[in-house]
PDB file of N, CA and C in Angstrom:
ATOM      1  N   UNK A   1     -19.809  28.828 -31.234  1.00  0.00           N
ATOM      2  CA  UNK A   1     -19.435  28.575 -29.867  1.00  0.00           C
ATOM      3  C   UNK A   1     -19.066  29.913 -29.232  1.00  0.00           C
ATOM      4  N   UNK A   2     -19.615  29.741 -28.229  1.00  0.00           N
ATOM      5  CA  UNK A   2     -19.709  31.282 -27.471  1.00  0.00           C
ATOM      6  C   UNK A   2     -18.575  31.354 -26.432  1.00  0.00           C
ATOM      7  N   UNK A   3     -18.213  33.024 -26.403  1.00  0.00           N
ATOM      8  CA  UNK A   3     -16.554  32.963 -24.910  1.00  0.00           C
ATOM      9  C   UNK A   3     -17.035  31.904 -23.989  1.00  0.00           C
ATOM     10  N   UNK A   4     -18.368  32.040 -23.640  1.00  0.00           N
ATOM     11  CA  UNK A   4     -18.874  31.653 -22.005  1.00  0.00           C
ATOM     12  C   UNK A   4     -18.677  29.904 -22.303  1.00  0.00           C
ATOM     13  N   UNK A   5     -19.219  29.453 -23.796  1.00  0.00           N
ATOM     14  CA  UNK A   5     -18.835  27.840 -23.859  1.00  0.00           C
ATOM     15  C   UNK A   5     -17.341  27.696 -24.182  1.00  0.00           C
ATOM     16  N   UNK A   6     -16.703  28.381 -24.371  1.00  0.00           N
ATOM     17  CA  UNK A   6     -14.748  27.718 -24.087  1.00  0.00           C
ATOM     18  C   UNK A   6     -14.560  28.035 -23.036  1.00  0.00           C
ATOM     19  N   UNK A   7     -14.971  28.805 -22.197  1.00  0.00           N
ATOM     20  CA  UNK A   7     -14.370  29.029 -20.339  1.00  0.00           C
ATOM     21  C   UNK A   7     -15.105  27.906 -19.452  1.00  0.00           C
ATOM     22  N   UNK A   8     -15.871  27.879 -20.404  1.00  0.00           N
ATOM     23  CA  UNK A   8     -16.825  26.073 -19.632  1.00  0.00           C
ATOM     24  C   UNK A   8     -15.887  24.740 -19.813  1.00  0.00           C
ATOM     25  N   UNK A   9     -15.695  25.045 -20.946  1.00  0.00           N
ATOM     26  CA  UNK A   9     -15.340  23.696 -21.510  1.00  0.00           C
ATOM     27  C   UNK A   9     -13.779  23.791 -20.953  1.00  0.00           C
ATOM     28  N   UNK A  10     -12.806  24.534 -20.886  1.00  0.00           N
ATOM     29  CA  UNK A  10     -11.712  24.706 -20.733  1.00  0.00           C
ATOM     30  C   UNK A  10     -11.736  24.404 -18.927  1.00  0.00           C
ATOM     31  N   UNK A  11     -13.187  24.705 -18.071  1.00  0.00           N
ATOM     32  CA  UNK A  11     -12.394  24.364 -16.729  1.00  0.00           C
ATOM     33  C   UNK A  11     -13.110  22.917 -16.298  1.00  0.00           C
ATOM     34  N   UNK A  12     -13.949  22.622 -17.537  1.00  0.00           N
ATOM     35  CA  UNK A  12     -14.557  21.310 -17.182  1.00  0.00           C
ATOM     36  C   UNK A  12     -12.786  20.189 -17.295  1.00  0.00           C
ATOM     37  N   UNK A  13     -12.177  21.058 -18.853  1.00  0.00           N
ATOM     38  CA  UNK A  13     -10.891  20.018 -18.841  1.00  0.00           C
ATOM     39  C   UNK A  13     -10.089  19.977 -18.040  1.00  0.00           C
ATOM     40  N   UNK A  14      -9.784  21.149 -17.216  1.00  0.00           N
ATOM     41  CA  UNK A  14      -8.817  21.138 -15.829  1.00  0.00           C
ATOM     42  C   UNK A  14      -9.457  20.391 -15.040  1.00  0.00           C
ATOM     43  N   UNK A  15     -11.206  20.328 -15.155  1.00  0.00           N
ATOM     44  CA  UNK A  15     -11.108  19.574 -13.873  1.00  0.00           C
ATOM     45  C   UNK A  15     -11.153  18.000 -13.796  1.00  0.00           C
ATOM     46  N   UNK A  16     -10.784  17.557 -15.023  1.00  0.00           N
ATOM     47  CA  UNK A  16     -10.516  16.150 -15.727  1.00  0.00           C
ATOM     48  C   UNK A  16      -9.173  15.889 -15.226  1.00  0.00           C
ATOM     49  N   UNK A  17      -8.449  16.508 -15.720  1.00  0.00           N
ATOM     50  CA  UNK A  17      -6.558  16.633 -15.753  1.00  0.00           C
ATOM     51  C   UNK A  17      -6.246  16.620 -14.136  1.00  0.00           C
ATOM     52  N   UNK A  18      -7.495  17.149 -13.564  1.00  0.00           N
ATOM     53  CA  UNK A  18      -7.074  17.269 -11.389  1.00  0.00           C
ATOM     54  C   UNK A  18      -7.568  15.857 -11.232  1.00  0.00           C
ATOM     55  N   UNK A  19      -8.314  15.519 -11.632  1.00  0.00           N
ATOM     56  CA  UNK A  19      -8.999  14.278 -11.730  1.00  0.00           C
ATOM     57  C   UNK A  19      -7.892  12.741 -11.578  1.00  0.00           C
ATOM     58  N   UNK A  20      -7.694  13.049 -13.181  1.00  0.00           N
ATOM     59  CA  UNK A  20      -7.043  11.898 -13.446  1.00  0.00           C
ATOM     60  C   UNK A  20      -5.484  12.061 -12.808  1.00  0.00           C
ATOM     61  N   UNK A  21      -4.869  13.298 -13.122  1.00  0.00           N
ATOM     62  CA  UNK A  21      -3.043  13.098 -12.372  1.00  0.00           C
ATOM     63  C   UNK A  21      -2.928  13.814 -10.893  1.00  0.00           C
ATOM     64  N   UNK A  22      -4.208  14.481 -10.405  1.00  0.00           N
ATOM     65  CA  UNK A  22      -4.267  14.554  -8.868  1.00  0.00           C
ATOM     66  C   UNK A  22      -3.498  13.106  -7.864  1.00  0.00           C
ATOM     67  N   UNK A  23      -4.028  12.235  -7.895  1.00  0.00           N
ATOM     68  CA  UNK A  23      -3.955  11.427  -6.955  1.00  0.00           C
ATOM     69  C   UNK A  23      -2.267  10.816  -7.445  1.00  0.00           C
ATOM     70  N   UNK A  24      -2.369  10.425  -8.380  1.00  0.00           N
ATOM     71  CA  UNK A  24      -1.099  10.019  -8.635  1.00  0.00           C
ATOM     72  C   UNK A  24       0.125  11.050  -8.410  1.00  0.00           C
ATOM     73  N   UNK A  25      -0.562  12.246  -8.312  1.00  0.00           N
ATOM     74  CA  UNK A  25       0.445  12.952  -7.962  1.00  0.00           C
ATOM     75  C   UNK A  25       0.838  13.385  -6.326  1.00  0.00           C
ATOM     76  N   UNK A  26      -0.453  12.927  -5.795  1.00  0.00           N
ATOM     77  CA  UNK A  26      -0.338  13.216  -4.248  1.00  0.00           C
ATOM     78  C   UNK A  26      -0.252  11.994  -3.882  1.00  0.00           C
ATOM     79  N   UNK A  27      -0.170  10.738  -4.028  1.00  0.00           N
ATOM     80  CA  UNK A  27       0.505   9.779  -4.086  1.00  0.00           C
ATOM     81  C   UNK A  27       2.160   9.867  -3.599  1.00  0.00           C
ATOM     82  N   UNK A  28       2.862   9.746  -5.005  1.00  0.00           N
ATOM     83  CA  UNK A  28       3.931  10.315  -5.381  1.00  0.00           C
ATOM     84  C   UNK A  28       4.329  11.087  -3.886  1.00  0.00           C
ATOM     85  N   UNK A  29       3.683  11.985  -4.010  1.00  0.00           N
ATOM     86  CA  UNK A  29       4.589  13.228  -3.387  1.00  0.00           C
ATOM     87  C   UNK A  29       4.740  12.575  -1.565  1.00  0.00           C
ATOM     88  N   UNK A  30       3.154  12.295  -1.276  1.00  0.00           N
ATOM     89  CA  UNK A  30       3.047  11.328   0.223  1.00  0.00           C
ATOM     90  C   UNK A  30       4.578  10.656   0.051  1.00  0.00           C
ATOM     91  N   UNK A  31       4.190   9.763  -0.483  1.00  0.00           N
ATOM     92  CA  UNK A  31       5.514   8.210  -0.329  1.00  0.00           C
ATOM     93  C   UNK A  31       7.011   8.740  -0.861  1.00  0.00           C
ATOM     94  N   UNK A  32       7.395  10.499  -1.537  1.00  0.00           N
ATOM     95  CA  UNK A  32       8.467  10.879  -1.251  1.00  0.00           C
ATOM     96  C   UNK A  32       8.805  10.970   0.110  1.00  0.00           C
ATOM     97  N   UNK A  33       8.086  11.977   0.580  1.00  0.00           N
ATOM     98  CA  UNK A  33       7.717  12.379   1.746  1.00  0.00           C
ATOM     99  C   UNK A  33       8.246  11.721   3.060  1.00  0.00           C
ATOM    100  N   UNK A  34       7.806  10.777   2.746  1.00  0.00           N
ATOM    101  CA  UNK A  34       7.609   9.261   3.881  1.00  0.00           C
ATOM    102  C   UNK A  34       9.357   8.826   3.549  1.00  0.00           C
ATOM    103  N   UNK A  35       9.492   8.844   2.490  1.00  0.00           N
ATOM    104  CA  UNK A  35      11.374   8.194   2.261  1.00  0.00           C
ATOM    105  C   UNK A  35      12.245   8.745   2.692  1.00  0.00           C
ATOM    106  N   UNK A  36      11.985  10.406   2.184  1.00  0.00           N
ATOM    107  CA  UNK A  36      13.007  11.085   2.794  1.00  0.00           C
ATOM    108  C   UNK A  36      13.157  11.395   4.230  1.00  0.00           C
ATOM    109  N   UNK A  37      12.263  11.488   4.952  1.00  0.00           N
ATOM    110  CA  UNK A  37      11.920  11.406   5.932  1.00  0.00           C
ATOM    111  C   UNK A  37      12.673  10.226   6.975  1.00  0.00           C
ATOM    112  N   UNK A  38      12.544   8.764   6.579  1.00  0.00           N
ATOM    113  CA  UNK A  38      13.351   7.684   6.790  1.00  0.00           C
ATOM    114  C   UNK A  38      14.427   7.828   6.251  1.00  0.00           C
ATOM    115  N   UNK A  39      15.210   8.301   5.600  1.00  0.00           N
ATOM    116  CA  UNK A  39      16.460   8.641   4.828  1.00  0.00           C
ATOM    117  C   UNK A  39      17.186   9.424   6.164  1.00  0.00           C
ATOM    118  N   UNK A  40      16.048  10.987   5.996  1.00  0.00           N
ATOM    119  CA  UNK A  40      17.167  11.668   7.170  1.00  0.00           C
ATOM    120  C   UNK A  40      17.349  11.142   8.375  1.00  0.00           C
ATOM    121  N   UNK A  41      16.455  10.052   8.862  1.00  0.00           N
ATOM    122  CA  UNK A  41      16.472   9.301  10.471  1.00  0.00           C
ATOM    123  C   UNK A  41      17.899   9.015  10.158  1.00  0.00           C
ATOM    124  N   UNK A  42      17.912   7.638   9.491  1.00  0.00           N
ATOM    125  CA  UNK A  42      18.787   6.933   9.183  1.00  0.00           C
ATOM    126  C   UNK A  42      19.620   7.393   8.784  1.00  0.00           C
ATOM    127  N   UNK A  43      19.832   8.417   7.786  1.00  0.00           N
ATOM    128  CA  UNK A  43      21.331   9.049   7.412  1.00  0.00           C
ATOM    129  C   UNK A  43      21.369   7.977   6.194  1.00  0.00           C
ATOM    130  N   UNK A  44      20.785   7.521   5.274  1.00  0.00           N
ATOM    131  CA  UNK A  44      21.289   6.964   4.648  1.00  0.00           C
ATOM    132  C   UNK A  44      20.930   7.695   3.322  1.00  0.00           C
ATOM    133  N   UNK A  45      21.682   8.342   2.269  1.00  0.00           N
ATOM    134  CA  UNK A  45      21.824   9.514   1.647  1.00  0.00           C
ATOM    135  C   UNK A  45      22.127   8.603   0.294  1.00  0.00           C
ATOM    136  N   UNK A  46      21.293   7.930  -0.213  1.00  0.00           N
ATOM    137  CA  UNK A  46      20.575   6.973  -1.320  1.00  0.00           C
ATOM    138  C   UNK A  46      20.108   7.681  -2.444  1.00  0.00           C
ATOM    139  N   UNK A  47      20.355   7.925  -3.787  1.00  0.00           N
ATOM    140  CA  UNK A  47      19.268   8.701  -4.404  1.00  0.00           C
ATOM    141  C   UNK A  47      18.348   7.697  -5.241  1.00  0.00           C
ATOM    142  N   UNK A  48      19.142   6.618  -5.562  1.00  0.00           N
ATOM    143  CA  UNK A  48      18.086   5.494  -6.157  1.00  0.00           C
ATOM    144  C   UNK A  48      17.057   4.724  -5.020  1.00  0.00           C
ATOM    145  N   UNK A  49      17.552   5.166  -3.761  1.00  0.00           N
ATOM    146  CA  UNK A  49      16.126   4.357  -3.050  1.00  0.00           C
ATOM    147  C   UNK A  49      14.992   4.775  -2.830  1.00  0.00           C
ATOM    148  N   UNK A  50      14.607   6.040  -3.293  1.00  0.00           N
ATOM    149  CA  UNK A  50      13.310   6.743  -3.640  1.00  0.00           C
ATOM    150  C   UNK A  50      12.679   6.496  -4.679  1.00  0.00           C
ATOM    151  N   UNK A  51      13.070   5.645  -5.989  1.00  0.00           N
ATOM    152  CA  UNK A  51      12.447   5.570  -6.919  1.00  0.00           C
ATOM    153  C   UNK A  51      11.517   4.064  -6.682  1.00  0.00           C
ATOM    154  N   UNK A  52      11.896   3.232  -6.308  1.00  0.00           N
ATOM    155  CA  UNK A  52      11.147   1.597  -5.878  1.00  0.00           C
ATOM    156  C   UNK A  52       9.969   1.803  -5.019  1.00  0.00           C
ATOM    157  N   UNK A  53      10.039   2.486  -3.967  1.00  0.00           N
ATOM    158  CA  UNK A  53       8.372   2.965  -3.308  1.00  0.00           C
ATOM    159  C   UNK A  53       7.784   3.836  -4.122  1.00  0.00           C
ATOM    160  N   UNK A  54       8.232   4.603  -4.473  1.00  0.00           N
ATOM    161  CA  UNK A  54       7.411   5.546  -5.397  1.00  0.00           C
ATOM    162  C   UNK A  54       6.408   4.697  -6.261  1.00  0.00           C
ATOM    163  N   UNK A  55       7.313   3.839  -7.464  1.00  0.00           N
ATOM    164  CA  UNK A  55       7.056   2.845  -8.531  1.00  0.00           C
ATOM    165  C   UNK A  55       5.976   2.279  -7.785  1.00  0.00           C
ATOM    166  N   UNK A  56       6.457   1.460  -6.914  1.00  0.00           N
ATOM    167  CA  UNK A  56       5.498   0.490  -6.289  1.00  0.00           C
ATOM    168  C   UNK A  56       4.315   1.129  -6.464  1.00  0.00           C
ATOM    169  N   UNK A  57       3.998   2.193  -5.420  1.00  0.00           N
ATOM    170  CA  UNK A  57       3.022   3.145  -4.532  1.00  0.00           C
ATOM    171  C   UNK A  57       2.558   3.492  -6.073  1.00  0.00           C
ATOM    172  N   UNK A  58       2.896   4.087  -7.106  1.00  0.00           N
ATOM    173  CA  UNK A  58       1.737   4.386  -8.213  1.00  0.00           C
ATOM    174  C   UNK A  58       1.048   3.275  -9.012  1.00  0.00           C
ATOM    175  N   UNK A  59       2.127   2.346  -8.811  1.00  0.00           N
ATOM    176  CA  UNK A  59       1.387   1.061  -9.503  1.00  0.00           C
ATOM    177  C   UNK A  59       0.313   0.824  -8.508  1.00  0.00           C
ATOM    178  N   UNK A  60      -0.016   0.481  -7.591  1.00  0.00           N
ATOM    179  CA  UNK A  60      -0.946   0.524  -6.753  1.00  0.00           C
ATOM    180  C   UNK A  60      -2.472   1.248  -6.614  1.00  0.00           C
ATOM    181  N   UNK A  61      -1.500   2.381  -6.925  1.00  0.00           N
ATOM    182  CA  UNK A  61      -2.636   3.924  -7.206  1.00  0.00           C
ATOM    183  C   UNK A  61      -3.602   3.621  -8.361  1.00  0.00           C
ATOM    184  N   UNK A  62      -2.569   3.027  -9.364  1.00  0.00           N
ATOM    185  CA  UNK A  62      -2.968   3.194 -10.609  1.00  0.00           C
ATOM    186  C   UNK A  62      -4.167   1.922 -10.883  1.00  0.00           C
ATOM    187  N   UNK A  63      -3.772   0.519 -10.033  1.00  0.00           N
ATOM    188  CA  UNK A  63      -4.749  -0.807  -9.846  1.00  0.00           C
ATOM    189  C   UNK A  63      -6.114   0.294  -8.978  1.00  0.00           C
ATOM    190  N   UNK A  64      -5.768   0.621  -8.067  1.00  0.00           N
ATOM    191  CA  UNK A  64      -6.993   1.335  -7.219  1.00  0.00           C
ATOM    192  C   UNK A  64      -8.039   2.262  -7.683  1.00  0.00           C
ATOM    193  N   UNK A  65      -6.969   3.439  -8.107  1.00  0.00           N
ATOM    194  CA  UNK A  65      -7.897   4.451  -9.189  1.00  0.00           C
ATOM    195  C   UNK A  65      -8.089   4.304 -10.814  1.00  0.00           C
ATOM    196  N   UNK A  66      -7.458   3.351 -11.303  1.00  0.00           N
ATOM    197  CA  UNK A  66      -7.884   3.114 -12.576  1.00  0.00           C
ATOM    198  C   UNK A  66      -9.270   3.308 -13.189  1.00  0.00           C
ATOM    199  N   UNK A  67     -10.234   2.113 -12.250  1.00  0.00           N
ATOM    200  CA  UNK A  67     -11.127   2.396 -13.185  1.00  0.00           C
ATOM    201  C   UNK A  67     -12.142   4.383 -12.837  1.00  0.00           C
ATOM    202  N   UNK A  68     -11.558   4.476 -11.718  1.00  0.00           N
ATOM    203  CA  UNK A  68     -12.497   5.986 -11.532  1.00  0.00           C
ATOM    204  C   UNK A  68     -11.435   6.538 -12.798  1.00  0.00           C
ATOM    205  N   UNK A  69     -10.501   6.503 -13.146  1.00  0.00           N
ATOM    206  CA  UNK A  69      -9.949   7.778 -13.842  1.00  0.00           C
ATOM    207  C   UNK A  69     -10.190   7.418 -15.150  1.00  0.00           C
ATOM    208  N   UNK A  70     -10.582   6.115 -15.568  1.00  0.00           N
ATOM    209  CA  UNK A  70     -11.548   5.648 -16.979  1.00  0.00           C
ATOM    210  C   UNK A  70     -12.479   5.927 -17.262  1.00  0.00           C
ATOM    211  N   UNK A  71     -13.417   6.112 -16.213  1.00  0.00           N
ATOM    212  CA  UNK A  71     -14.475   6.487 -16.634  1.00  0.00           C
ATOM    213  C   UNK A  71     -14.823   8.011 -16.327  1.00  0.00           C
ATOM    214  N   UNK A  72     -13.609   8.674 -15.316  1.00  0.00           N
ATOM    215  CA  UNK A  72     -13.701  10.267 -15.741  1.00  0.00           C
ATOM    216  C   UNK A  72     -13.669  10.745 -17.177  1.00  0.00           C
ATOM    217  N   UNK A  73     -12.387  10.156 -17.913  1.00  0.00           N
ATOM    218  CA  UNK A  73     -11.950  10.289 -19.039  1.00  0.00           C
ATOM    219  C   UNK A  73     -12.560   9.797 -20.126  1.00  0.00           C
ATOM    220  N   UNK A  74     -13.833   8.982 -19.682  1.00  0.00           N
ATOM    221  CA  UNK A  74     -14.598   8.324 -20.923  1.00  0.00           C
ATOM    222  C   UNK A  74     -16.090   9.455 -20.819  1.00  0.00           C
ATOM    223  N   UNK A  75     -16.285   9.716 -19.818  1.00  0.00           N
ATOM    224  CA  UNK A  75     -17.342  10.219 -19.386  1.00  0.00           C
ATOM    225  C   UNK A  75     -16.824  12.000 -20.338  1.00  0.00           C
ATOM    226  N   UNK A  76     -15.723  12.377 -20.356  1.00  0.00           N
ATOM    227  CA  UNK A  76     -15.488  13.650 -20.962  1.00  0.00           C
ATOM    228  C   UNK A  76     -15.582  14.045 -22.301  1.00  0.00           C
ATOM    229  N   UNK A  77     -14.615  12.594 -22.794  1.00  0.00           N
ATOM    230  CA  UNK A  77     -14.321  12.567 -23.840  1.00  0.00           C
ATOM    231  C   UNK A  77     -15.746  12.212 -24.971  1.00  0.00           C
ATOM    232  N   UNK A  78     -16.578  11.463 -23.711  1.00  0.00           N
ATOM    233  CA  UNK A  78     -18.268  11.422 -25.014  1.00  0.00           C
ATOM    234  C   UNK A  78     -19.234  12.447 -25.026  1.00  0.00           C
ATOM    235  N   UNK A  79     -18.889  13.435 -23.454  1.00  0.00           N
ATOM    236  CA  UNK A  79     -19.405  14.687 -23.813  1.00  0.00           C
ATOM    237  C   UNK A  79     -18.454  15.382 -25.265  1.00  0.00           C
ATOM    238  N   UNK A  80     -17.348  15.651 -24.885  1.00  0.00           N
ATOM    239  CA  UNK A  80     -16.982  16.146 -26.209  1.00  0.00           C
ATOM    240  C   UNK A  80     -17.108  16.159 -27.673  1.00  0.00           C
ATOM    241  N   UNK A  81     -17.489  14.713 -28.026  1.00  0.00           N
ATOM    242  CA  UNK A  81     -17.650  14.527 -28.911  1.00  0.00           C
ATOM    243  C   UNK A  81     -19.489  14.750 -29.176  1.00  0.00           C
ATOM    244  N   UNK A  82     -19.874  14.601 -28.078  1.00  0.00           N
ATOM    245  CA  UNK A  82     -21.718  15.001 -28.356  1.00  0.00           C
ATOM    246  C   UNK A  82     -21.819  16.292 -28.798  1.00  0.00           C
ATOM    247  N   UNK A  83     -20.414  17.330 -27.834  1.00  0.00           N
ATOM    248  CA  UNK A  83     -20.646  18.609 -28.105  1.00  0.00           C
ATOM    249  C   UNK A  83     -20.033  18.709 -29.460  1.00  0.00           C
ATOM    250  N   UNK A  84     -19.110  17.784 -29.849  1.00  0.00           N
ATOM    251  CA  UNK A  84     -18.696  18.242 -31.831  1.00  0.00           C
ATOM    252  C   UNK A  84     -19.819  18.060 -32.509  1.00  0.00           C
ATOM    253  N   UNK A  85     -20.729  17.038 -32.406  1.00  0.00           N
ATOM    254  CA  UNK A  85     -22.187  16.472 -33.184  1.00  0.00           C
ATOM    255  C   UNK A  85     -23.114  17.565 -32.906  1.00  0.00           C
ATOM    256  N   UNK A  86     -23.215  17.998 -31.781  1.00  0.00           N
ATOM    257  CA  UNK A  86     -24.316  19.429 -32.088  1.00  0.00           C
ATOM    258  C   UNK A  86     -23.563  20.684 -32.536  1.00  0.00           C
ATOM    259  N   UNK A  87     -22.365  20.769 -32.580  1.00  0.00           N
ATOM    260  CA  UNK A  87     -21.952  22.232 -33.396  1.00  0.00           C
ATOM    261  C   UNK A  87     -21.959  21.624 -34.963  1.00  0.00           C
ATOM    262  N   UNK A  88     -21.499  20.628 -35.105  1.00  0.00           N
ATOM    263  CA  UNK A  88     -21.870  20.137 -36.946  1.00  0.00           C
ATOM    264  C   UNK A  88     -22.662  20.116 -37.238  1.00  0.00           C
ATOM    265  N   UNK A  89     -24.076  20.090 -36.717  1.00  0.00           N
ATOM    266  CA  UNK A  89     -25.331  19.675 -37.086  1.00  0.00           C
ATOM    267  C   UNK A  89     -25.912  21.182 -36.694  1.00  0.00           C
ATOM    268  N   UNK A  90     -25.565  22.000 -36.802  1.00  0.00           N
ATOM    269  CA  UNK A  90     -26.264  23.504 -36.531  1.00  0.00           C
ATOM    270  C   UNK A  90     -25.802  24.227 -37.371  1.00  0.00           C
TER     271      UNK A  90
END
C-alpha cells in the first residue's frame, strides 16, 4: 500500500465521519441556537431546558437521516474490506 493509497483512504474516512456526525451535529447546534436565543428573550436562565429539544431534534435527525448514514457507512465499510481482499490476495 502506497503513501498516495493511505492519504486516499484516510480522507475518503473523514469524509464518512462529515457524513455520518455532520448533520447531527448541525442539528444540535441549530436547535441550541434557537433555545438560547428564546431563553435570552424571556430571561429564563434554565440549564436543563436545552437538553429536551435538543434530544427530541436528534431523535428526529436520526429517524430522517438514518437510513442515508447506513448506507454511507455500509457503502465504506464494503469498500474496505474489498480493499483488505485485494491486498491479501497480492
Amino acid at each position: 500500500m502506497a503513501a498516495g493509497d493511505v492519504g486516499a483512504l484516510l480522507r475518503e474516512m473523514m469524509m464518512v465521519i462529515l457524513k455520518i456526525g455532520g448533520p447531527l451535529l448541525a442539528v444540535s447546534l441549530a436547535v441550541g441556537l434557537v433555545v438560547s436565543l428564546i431563553q435570552a428573550a424571556t430571561q429564563i436562565n434554565e440549564a436543563t431546558l436545552i437538553f429536551a429539544p435538543k434530544v427530541l431534534a436528534i431523535c428526529v435527525a436520526l429517524l430522517l437521516l438514518g437510513p442515508f448514514m447506513r448506507a454511507s457507512l455500509f457503502e465504506f465499510t464494503t469498500a474496505m474490506f474489498d480493499r483488505m481482499v485485494a491486498i491479501g490476495g497480492s
